[in-house]
N, C-alpha and C. Protein backbone atom coordinates (compact mmCIF):
# COMPACT_ATOMS: atom_id res chain seq x y z
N UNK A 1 92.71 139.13 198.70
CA UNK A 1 93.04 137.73 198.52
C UNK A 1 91.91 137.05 197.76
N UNK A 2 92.42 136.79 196.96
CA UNK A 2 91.21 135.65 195.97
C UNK A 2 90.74 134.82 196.75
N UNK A 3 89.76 134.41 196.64
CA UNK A 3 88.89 133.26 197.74
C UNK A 3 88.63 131.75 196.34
N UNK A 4 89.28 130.81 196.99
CA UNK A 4 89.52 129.19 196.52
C UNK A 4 88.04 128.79 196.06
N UNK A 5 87.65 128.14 195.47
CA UNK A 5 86.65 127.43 195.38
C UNK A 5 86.64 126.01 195.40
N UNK A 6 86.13 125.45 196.35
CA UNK A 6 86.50 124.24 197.32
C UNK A 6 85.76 122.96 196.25
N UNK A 7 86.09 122.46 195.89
CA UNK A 7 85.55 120.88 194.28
C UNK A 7 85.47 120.11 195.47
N UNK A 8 84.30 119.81 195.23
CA UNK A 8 83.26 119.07 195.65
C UNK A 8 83.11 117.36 194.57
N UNK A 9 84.54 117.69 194.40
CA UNK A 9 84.11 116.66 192.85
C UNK A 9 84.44 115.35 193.60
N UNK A 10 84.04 114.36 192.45
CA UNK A 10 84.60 113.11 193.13
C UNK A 10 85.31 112.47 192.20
N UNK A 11 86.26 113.26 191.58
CA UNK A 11 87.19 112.49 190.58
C UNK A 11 88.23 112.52 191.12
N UNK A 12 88.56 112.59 192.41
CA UNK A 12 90.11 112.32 193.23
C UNK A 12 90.22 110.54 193.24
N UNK A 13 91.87 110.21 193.13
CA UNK A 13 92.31 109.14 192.96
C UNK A 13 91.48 108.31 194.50
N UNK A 14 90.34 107.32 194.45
CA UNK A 14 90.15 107.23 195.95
C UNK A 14 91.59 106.59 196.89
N UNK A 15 91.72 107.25 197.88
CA UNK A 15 92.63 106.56 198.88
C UNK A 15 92.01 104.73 199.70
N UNK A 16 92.96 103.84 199.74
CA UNK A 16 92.33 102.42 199.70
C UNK A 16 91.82 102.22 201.60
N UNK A 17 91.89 103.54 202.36
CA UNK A 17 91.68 103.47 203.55
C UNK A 17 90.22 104.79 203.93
N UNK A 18 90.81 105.64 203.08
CA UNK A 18 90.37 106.95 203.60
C UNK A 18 89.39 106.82 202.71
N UNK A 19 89.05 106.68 201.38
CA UNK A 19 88.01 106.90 200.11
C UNK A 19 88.71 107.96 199.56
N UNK A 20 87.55 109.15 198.96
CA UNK A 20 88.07 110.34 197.78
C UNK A 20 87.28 111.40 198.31
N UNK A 21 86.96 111.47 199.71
CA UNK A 21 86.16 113.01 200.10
C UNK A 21 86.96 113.19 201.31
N UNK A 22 86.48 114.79 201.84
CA UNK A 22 87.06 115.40 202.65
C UNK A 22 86.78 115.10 204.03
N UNK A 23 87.59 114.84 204.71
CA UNK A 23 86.96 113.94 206.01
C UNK A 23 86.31 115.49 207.39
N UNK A 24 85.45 115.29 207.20
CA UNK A 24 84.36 116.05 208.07
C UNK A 24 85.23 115.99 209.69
N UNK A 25 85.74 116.64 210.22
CA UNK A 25 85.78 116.96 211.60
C UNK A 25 84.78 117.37 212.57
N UNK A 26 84.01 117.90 212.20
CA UNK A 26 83.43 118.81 212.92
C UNK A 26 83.72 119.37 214.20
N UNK A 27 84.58 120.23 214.44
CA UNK A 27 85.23 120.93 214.73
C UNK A 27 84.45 122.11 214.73
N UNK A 28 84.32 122.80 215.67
CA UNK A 28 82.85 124.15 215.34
C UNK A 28 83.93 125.89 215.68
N UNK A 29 83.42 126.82 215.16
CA UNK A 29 84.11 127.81 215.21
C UNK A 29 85.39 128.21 215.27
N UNK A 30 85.98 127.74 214.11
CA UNK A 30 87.46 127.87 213.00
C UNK A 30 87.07 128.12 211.62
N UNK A 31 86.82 129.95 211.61
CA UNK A 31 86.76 130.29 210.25
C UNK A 31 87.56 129.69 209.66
N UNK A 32 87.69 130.17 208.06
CA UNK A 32 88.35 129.57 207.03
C UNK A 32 89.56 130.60 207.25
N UNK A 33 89.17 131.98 207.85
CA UNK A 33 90.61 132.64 207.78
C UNK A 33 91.89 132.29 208.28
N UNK A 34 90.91 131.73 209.88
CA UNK A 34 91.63 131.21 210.89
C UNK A 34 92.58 130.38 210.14
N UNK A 35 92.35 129.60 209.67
CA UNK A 35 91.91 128.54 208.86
C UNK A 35 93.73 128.57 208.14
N UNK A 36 93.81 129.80 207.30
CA UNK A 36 94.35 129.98 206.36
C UNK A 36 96.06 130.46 206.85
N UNK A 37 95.35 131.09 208.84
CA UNK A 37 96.62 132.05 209.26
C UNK A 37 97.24 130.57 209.68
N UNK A 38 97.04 129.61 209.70
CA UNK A 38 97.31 128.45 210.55
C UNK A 38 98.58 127.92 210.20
N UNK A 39 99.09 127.87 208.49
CA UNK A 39 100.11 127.32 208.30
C UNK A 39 100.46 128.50 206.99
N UNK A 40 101.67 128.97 206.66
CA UNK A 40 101.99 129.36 205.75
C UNK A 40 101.31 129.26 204.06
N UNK A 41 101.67 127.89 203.60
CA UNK A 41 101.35 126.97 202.56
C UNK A 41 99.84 127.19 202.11
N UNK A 42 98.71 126.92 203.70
CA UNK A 42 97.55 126.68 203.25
C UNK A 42 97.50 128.25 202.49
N UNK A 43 97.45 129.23 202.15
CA UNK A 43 96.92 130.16 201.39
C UNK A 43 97.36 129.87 199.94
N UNK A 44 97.94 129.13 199.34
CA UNK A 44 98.36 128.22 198.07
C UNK A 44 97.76 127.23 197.52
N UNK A 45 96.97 126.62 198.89
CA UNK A 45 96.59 125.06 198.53
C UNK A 45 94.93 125.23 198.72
N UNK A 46 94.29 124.30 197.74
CA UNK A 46 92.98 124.22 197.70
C UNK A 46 92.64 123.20 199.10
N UNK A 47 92.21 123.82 199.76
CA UNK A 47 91.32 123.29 201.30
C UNK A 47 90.48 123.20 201.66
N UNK A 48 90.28 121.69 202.41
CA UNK A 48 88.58 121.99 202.96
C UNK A 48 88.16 121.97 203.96
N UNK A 49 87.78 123.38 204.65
CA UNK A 49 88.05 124.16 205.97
C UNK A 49 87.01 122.73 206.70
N UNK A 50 86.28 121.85 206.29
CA UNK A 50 84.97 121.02 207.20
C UNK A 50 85.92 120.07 207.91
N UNK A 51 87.49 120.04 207.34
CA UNK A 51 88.43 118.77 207.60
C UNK A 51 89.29 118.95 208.83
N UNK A 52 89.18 120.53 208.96
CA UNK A 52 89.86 121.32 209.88
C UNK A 52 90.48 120.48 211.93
N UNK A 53 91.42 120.62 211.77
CA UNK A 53 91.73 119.68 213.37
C UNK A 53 92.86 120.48 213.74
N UNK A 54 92.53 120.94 214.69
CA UNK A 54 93.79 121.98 215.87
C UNK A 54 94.58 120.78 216.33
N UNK A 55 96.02 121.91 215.68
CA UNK A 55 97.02 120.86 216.31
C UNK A 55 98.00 121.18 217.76
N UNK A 56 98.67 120.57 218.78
CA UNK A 56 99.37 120.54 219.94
C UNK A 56 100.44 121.00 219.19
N UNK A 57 100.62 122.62 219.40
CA UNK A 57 102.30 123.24 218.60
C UNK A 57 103.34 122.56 219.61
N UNK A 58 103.07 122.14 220.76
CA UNK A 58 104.32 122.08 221.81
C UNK A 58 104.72 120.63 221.50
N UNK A 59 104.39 120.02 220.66
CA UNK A 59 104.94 118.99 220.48
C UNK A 59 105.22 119.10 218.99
N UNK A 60 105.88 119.56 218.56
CA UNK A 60 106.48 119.86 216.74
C UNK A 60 107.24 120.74 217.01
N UNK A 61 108.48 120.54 217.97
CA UNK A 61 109.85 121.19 218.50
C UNK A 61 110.82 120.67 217.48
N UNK A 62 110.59 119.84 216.49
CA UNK A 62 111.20 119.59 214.97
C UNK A 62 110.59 120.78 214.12
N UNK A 63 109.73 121.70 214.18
CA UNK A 63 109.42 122.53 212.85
C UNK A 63 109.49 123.76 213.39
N UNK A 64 110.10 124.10 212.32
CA UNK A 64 110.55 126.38 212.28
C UNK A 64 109.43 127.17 212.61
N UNK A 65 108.48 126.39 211.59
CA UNK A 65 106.99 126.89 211.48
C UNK A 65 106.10 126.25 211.87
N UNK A 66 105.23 126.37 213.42
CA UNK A 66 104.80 124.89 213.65
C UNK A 66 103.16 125.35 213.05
N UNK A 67 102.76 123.87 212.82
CA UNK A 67 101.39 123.75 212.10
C UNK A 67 100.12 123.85 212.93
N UNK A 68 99.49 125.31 213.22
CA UNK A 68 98.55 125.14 214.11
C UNK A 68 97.20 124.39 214.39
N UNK A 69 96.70 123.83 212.66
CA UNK A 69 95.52 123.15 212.45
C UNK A 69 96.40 122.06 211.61
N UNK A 70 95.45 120.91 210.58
CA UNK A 70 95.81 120.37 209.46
C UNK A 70 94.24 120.27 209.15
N UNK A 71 94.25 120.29 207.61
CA UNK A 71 93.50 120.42 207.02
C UNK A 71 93.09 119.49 205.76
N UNK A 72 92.23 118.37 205.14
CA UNK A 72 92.44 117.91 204.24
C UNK A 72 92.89 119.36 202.61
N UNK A 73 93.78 118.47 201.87
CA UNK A 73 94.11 119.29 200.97
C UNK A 73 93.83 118.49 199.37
N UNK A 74 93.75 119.37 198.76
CA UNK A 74 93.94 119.11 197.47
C UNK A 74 95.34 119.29 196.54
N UNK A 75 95.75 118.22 196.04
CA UNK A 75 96.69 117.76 195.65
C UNK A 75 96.58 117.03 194.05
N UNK A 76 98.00 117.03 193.92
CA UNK A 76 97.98 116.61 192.08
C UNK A 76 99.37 115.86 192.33
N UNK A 77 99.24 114.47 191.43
CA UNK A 77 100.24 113.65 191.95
C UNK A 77 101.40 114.25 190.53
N UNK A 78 102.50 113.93 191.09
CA UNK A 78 103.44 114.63 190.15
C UNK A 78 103.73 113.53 188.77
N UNK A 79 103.34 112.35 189.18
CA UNK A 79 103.59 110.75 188.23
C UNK A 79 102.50 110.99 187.38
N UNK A 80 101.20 111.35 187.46
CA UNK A 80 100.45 110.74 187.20
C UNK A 80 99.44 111.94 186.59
N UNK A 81 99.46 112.72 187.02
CA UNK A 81 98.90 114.21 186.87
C UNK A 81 97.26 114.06 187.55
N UNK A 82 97.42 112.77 188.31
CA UNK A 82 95.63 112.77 188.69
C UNK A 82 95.54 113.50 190.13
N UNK A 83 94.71 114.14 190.20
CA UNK A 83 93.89 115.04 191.71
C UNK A 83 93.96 113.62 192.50
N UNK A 84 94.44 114.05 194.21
CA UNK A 84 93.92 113.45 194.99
C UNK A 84 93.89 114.20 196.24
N UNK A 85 93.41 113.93 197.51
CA UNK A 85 93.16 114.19 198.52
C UNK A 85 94.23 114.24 199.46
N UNK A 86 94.92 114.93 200.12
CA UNK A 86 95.60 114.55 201.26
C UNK A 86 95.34 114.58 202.30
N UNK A 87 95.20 113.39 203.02
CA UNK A 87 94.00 113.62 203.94
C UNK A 87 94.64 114.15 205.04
N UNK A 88 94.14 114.19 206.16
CA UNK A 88 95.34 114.32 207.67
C UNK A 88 95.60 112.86 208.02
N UNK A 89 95.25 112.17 207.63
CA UNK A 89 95.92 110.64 208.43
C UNK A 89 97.19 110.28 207.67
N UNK A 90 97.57 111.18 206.37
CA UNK A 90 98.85 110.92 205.66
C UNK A 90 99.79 111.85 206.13
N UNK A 91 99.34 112.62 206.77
CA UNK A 91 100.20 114.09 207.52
C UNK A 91 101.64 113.30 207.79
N UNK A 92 101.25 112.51 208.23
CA UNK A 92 102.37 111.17 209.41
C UNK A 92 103.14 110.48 207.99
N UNK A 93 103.03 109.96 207.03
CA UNK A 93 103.56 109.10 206.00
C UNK A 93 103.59 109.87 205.00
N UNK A 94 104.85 108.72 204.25
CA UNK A 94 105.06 109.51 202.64
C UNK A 94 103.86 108.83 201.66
N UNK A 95 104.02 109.33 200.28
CA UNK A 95 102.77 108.97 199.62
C UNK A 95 104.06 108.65 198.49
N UNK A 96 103.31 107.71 197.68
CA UNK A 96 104.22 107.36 196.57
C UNK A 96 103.28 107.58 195.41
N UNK A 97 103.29 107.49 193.96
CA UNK A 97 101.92 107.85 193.01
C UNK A 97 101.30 106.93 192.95
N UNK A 98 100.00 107.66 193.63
CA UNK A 98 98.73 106.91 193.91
C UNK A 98 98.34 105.47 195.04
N UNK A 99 99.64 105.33 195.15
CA UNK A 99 99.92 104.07 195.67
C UNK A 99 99.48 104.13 197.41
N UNK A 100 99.88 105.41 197.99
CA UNK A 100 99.22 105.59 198.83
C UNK A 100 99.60 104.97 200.01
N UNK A 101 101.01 104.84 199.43
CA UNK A 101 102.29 103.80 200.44
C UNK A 101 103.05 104.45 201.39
């Protein structure tokens, strides 16, 4: 498996709540593999394992595949073509471009 290289950049669209970096959990001993077995998707998506938060599967009796962590992600808006962040506090809401609505 190719290993991601995690951008450290700060040219993400900033979010008008969250800012444009990866929100630090600290959360202690959750490799990145762990990390990766957690949801399907994350082995696709650029992640940043520091954002890492274990999630309660027994309550996501709505999903096939339930989500064992969430993770901030890296994202590209489809309007706009600019990088942004998805943080975990958007996990819950839709995002509109850039708007962040």
């Amino acid at each position: 498996m190719k290993k991601k290289k995690h951008s450290q950049s700060t040219d993400f669209v900033p979010h008008p709540r969250y800012g444009s970096a990866p929100m630090p959990s600290h959360v202690q001993g959750v490799s990145e593999e762990a990390i990766l077995q957690c949801h399907w998707s994350y082995k696709s998506e650029e992640i940043f394992p520091e954002s890492v938060l274990m999630a309660d599967t027994s309550k996501q009796n709505f999903s096939i595949f339930p989500r064992e962590c969430y993770v901030d992600i890296r994202k590209t808006c489809r309007n706009c073509q600019r990088p942004f962040l998805f943080l975990r506090p958007n996990k819950d809401t839709g995002l509109k471009c850039c708007s962040f609505t």
